[in-house]
C-alpha atoms as a PDB file:
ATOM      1  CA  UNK A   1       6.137   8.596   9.568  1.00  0.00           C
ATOM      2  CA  UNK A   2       2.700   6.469   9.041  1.00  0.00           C
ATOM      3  CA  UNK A   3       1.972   4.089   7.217  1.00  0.00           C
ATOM      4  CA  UNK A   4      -1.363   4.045   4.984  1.00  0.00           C
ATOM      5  CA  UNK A   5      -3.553   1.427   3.643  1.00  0.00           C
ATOM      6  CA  UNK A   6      -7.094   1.222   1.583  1.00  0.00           C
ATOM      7  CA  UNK A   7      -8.911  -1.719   0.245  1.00  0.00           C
ATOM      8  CA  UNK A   8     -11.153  -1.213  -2.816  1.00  0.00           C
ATOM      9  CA  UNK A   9     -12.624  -3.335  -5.388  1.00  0.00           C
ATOM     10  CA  UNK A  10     -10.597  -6.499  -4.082  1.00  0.00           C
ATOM     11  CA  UNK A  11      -7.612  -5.012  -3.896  1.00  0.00           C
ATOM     12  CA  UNK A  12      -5.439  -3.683  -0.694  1.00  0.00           C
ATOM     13  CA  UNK A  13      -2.763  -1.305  -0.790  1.00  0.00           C
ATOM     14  CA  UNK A  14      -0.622  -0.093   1.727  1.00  0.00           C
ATOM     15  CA  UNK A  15       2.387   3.011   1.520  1.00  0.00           C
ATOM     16  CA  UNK A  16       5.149   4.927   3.708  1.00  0.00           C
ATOM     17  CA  UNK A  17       3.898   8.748   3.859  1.00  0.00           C
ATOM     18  CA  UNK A  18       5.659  11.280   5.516  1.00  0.00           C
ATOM     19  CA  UNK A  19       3.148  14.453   4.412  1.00  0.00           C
ATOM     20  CA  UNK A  20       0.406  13.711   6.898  1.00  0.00           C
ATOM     21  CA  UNK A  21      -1.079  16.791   9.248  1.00  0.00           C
ATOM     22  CA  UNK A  22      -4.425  17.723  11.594  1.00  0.00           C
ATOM     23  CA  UNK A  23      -5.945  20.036   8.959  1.00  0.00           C
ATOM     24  CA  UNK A  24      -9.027  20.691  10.933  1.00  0.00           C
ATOM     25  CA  UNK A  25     -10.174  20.712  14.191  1.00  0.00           C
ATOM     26  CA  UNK A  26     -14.231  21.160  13.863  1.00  0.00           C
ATOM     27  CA  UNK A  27     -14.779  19.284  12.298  1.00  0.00           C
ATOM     28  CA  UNK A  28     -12.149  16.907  12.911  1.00  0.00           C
ATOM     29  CA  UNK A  29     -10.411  16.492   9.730  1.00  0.00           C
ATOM     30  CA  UNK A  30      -6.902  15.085   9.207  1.00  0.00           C
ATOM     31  CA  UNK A  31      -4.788  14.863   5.333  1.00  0.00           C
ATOM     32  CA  UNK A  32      -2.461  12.376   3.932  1.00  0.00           C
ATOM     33  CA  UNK A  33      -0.936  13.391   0.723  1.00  0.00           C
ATOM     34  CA  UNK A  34      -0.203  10.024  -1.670  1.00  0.00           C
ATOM     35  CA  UNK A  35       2.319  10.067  -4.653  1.00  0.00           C
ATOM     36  CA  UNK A  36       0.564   9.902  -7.871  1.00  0.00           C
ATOM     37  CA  UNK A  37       2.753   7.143  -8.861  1.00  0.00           C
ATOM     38  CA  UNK A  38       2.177   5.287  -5.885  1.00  0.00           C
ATOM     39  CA  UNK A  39       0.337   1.767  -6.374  1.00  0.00           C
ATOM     40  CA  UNK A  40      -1.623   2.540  -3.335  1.00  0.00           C
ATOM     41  CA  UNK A  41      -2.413   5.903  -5.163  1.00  0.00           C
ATOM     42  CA  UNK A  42      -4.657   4.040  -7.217  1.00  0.00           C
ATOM     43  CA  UNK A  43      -6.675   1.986  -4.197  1.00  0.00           C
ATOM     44  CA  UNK A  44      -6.758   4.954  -2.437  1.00  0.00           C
ATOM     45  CA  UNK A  45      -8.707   6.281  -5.169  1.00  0.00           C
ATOM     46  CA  UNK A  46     -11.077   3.999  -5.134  1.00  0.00           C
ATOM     47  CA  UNK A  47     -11.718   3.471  -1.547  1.00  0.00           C
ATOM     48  CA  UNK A  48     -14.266   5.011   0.835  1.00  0.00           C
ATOM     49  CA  UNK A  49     -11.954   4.465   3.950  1.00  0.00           C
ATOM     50  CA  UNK A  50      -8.311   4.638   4.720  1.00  0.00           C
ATOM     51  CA  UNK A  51      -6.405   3.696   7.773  1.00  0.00           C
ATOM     52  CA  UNK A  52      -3.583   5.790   9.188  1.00  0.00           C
ATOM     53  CA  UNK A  53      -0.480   3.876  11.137  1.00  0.00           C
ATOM     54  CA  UNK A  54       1.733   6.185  13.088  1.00  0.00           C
ATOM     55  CA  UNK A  55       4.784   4.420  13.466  1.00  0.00           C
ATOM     56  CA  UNK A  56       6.675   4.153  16.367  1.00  0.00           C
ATOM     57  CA  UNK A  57      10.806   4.603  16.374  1.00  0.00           C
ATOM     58  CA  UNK A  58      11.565   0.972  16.610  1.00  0.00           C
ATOM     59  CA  UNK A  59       9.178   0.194  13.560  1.00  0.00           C
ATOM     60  CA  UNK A  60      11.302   0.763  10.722  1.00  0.00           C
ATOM     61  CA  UNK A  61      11.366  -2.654   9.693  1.00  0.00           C
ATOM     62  CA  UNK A  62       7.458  -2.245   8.660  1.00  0.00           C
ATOM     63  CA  UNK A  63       8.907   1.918   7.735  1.00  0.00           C
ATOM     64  CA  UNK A  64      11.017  -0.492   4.923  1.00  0.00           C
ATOM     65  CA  UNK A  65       8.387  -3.251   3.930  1.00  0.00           C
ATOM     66  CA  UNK A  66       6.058  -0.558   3.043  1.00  0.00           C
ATOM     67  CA  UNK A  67       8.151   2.140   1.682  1.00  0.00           C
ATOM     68  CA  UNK A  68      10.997  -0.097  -0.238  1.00  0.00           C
ATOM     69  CA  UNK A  69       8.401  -2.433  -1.719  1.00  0.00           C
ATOM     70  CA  UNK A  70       5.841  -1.620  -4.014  1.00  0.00           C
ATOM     71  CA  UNK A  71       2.365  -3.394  -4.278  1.00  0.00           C
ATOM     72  CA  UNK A  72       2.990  -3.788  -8.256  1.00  0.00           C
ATOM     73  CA  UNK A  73       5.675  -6.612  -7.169  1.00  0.00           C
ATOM     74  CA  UNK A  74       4.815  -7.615  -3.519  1.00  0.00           C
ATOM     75  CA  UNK A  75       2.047  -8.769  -1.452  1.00  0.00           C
ATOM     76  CA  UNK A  76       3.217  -6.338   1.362  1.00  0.00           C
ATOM     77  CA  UNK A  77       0.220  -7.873   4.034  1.00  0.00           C
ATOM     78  CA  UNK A  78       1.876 -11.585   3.416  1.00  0.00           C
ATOM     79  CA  UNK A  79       4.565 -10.277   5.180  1.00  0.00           C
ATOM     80  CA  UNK A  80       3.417  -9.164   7.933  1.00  0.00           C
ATOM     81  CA  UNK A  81       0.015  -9.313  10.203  1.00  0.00           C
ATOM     82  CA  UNK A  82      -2.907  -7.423   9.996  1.00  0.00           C
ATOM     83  CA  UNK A  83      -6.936  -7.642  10.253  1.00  0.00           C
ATOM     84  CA  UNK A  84      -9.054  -6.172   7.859  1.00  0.00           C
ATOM     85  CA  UNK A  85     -10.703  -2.834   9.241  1.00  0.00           C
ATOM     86  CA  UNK A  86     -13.326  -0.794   8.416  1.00  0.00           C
ATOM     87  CA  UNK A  87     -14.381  -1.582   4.794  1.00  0.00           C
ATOM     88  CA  UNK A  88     -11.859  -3.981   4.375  1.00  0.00           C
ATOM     89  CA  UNK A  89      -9.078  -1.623   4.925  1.00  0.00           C
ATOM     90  CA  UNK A  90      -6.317  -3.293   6.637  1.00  0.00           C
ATOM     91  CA  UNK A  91      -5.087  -2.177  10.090  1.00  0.00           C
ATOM     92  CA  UNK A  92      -1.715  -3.458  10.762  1.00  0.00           C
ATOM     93  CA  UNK A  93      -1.599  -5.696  14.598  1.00  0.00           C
ATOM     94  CA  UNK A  94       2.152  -4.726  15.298  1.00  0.00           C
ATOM     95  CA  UNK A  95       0.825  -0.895  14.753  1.00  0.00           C
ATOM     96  CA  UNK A  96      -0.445   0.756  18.084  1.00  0.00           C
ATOM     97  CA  UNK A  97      -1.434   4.123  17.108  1.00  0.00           C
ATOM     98  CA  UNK A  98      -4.055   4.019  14.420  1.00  0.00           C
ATOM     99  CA  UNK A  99      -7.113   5.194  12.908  1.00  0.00           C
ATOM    100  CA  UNK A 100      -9.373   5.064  10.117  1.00  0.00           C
ATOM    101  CA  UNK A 101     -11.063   8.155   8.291  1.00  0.00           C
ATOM    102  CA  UNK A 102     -13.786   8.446   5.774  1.00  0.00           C
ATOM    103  CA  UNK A 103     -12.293   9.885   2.680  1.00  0.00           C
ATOM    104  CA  UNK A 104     -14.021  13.408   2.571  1.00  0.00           C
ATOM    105  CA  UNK A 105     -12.604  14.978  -0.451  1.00  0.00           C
ATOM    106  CA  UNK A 106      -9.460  14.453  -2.413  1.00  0.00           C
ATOM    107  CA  UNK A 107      -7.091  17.433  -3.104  1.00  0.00           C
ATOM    108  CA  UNK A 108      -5.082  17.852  -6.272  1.00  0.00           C
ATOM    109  CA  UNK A 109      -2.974  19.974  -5.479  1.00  0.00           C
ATOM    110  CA  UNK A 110      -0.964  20.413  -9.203  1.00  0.00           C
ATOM    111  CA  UNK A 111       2.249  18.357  -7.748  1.00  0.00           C
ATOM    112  CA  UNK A 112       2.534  14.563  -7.309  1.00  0.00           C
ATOM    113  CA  UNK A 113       1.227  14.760  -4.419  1.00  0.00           C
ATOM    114  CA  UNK A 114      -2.514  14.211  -4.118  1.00  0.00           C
ATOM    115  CA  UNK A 115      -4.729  14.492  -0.500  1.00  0.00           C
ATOM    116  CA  UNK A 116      -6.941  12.588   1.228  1.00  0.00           C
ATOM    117  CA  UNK A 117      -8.856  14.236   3.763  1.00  0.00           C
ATOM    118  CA  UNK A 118      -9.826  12.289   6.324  1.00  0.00           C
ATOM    119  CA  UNK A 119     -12.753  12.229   9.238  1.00  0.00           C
ATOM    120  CA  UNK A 120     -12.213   9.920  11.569  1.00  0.00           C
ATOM    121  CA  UNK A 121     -14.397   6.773  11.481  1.00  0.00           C
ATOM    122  CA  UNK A 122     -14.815   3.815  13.036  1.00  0.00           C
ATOM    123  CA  UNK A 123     -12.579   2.148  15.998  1.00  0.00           C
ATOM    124  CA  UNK A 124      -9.419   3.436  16.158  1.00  0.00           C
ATOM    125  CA  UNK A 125      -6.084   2.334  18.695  1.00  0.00           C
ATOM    126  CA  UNK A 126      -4.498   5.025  21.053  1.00  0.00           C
ATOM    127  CA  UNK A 127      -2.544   3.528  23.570  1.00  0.00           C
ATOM    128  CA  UNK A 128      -2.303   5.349  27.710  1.00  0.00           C
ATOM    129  CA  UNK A 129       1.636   5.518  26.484  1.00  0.00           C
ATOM    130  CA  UNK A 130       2.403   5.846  22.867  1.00  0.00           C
ATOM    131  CA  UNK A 131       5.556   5.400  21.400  1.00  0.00           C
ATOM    132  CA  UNK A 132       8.194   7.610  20.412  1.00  0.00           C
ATOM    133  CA  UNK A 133       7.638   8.466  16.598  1.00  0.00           C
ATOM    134  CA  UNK A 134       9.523   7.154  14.115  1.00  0.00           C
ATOM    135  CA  UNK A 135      10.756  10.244  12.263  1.00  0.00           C
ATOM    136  CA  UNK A 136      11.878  10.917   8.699  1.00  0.00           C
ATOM    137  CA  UNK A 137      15.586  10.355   9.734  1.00  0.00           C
ATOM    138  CA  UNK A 138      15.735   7.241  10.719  1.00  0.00           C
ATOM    139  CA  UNK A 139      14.127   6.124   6.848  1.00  0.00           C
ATOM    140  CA  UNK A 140      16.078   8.699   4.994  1.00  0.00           C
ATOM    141  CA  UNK A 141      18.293   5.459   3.933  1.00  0.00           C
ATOM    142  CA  UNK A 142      14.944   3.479   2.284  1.00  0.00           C
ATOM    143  CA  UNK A 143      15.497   3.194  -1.011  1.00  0.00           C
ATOM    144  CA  UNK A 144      11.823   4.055  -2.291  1.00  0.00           C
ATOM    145  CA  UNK A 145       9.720   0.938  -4.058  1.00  0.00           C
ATOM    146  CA  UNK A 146       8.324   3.564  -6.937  1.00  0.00           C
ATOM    147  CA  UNK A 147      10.367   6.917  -7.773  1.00  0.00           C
ATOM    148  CA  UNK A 148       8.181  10.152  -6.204  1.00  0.00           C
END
């Protein structure tokens, strides 16, 4: 599970994805796939960078603050820390496998699912040891902050 966030226009966004893969490897190239009816959706759309979180297993609490709550109702980033990154696009400090990727090209795809393809930019975190993912089972139970 990872968490993404954008910043665009004065706004910041920030959403629990599970549809995330490597789709290239030269060039480097990596997709997240958003929900159309996603607020981030809409940031996402207008932003020029986007930062990936892979979560670790003992992160669901952030797993439920940004995949129970939705950015139409909730200032998701006053709840928890985080440092603006590359064009303003926050990178989460309790996160420690991260990056942030140009936004390439977006992909409709016909479903309501749309993806962001991705070259890496910028600083990024990959620690010697990183943590166990967190996988889709252990969120299964978050009750979603927008339906899919």
């Amino acid at each position: 599970m990872y968490v993404v966030t954008a910043a665009a226009g004065g706004r910041r966004a920030g959403c629990l994805v599970g549809f995330a893969s490597h789709c290239s490897i030269d060039p480097p190239r990596f997709v997240v796939w958003l929900s159309t009816a996603n607020h981030t959706y809409g940031v996402a759309r207008a932003a020029r960078h986007l930062t990936v979180h892979v979560l670790g297993r003992d992160q669901k609490a952030l797993a439920e603050l940004f995949g129970g709550r939705t950015g139409d109702d909730v200032d998701k980033f006053a709840r928890t820390a985080w440092r603006p990154g590359l064009d303003g696009s926050p990178v989460l400090s309790d996160v420690r496998v991260w990056f942030t990727g140009r936004v390439e090209q977006v992909v409709e795809a016909g479903g309501d699912h749309v993806g962001f393809v991705l070259s890496p930019a910028g600083p990024g975190a990959v620690p010697a040891e990183p943590p166990g993912p967190l996988r889709f089972g252990a969120v299964r139970d978050v009750e979603a902050g927008h339906p899919a």
